[in-house]
C-alpha atoms as a PDB file:
ATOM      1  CA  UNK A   1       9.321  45.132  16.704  1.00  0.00           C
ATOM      2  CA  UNK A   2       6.832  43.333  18.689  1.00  0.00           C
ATOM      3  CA  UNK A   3       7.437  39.984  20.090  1.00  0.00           C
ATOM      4  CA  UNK A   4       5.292  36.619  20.673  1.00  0.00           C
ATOM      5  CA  UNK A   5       6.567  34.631  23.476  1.00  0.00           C
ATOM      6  CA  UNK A   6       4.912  31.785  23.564  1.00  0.00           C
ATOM      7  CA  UNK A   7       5.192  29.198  26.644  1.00  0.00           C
ATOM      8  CA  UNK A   8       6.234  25.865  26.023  1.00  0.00           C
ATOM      9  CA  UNK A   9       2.531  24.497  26.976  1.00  0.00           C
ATOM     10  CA  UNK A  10       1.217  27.373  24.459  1.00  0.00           C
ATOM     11  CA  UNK A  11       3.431  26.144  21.772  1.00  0.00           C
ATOM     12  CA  UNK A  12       2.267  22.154  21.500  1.00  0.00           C
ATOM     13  CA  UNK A  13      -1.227  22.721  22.468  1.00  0.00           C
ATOM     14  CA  UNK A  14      -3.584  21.746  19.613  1.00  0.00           C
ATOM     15  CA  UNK A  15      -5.375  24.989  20.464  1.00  0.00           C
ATOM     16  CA  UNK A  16      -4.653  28.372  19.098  1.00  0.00           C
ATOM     17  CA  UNK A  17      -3.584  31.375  21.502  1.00  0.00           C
ATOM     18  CA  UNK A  18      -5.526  33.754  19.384  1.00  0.00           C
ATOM     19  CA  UNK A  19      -8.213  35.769  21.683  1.00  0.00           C
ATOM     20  CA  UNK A  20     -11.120  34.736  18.553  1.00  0.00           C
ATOM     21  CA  UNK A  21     -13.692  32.443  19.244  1.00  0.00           C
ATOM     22  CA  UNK A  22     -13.374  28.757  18.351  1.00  0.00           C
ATOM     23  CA  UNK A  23     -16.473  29.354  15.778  1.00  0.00           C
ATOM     24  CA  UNK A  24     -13.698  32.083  14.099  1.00  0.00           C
ATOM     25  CA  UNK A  25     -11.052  29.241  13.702  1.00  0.00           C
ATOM     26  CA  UNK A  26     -11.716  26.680  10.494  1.00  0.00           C
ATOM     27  CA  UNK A  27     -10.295  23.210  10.564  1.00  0.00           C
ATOM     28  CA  UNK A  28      -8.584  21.986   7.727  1.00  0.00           C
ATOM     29  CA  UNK A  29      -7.203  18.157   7.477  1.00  0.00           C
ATOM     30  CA  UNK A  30      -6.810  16.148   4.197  1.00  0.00           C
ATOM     31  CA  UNK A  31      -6.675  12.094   5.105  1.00  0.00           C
ATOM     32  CA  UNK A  32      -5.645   9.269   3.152  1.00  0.00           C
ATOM     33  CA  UNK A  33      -7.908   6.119   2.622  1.00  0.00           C
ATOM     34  CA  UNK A  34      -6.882   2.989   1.693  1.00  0.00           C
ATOM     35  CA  UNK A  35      -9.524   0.483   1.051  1.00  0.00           C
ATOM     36  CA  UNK A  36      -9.947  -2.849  -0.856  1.00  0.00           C
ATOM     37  CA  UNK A  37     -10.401  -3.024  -4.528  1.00  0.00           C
ATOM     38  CA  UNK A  38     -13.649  -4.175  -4.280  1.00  0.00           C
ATOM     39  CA  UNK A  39     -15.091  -1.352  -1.865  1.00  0.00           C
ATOM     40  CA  UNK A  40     -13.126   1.510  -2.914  1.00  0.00           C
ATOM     41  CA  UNK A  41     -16.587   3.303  -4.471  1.00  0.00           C
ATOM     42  CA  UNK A  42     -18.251   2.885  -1.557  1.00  0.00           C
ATOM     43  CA  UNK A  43     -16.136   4.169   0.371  1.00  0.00           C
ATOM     44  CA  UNK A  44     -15.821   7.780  -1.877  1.00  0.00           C
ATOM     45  CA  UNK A  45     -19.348   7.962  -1.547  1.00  0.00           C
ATOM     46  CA  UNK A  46     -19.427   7.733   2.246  1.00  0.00           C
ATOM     47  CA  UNK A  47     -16.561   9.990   2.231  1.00  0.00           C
ATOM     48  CA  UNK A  48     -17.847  12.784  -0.411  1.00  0.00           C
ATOM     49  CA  UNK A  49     -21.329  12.836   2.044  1.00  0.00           C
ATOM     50  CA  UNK A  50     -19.661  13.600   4.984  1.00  0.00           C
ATOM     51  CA  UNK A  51     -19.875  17.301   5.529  1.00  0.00           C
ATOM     52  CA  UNK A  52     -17.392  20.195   3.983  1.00  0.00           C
ATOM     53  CA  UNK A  53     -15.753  17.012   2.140  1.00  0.00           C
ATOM     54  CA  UNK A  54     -13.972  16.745  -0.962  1.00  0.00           C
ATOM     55  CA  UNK A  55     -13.086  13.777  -2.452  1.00  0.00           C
ATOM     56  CA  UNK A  56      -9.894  13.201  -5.056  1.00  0.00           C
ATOM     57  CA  UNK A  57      -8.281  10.345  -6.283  1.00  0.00           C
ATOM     58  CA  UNK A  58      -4.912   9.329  -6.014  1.00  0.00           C
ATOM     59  CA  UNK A  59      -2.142   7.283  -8.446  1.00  0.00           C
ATOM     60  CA  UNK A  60      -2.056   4.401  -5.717  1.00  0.00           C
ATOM     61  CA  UNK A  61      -4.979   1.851  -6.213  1.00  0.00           C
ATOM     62  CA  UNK A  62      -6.832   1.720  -3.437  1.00  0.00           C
ATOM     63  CA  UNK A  63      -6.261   5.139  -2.139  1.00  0.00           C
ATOM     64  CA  UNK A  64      -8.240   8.016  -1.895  1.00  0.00           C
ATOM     65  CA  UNK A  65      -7.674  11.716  -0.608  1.00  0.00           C
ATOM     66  CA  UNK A  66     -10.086  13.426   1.662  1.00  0.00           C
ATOM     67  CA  UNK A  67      -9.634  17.149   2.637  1.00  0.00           C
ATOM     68  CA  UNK A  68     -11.847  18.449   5.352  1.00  0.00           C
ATOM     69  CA  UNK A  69     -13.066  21.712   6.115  1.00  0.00           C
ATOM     70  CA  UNK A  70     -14.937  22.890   9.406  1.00  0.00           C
ATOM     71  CA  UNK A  71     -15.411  24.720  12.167  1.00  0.00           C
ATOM     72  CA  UNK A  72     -15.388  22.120  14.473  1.00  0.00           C
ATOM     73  CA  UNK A  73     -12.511  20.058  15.390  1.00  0.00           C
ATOM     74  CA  UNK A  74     -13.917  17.133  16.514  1.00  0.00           C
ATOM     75  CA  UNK A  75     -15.762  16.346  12.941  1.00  0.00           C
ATOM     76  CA  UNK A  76     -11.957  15.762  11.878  1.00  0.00           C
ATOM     77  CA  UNK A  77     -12.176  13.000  14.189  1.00  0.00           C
ATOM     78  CA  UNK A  78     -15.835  11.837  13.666  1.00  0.00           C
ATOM     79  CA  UNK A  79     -14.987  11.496   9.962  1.00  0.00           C
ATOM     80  CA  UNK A  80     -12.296   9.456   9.856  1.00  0.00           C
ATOM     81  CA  UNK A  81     -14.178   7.397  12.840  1.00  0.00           C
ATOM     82  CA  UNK A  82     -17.118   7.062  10.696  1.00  0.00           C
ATOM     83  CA  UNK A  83     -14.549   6.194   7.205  1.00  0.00           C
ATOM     84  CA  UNK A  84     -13.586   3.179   9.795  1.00  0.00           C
ATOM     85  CA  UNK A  85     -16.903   1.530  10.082  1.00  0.00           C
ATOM     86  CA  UNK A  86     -17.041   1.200   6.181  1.00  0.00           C
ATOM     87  CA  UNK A  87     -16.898  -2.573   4.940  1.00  0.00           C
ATOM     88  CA  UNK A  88     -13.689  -2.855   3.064  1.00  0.00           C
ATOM     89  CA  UNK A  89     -11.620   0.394   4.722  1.00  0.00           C
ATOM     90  CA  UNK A  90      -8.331  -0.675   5.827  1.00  0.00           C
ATOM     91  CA  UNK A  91      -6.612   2.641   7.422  1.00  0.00           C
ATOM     92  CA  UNK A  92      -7.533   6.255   7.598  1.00  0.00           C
ATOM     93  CA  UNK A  93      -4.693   8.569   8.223  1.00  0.00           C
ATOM     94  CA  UNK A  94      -4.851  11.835   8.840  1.00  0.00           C
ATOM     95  CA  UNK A  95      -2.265  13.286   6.891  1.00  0.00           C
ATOM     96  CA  UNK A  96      -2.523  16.939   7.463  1.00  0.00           C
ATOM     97  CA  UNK A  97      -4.312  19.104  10.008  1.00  0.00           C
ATOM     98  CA  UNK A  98      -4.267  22.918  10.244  1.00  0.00           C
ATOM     99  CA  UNK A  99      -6.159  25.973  11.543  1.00  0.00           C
ATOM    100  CA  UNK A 100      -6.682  28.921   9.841  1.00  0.00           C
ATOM    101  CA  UNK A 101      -9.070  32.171  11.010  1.00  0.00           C
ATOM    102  CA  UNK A 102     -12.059  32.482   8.779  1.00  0.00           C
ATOM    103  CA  UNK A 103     -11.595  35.761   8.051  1.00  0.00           C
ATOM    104  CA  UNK A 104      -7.892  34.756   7.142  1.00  0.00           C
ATOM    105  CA  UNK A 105      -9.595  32.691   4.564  1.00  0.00           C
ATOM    106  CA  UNK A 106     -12.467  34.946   3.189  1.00  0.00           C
ATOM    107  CA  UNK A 107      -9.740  37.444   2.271  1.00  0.00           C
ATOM    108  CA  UNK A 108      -7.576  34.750   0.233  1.00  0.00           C
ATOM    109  CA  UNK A 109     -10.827  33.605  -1.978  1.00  0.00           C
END
């Protein structure tokens, strides 16, 4: 049986051990956005143009569910950033974030 030891540096960093390329690794985050009544369209359009996004409602008025998909960590970041500067958005929290190998994924479609 073969083991993984990981150090404890290894083990919190954001960044995967695997030897693959960061252009191998896809980032996947889903954030929440709440926004006021009155701007919560505008806001789902900004959201569903940002790249790899999908937008889907949620049961709380107000709210909104993004999930994000790409190979660049920082546009996790940039898009929840750039949710910010929309008139009428309150918070953005990023809910979930994960990291999966894109081959990983092209065998689970």
């Amino acid at each position: 049986m073969m083991i993984n030891k990981l150090s404890r540096r290894e083990l919190v960093s954001l960044h995967p051990r695997a030897s693959a390329s960061s252009s191998d690794i896809v980032h996947i985050a889903s954030l929440l956005v709440q926004t006021t009544h009155a701007t919560i369209r505008v806001a789902k359009q900004v959201a569903a143009a940002l790249p790899g996004a999908q937008v889907h409602d949620t049961a709380a008025p107000g709210k909104f569910a993004v999930v994000l998909e790409s190979s660049e960590e920082r546009a996790i970041a940039d898009a929840a950033e750039r949710l910010l500067q929309v008139a009428g958005v309150l918070t953005v929290s990023i809910v979930a974030h994960m990291m999966e190998g894109a081959a990983d994924l092209q065998q689970e479609a």
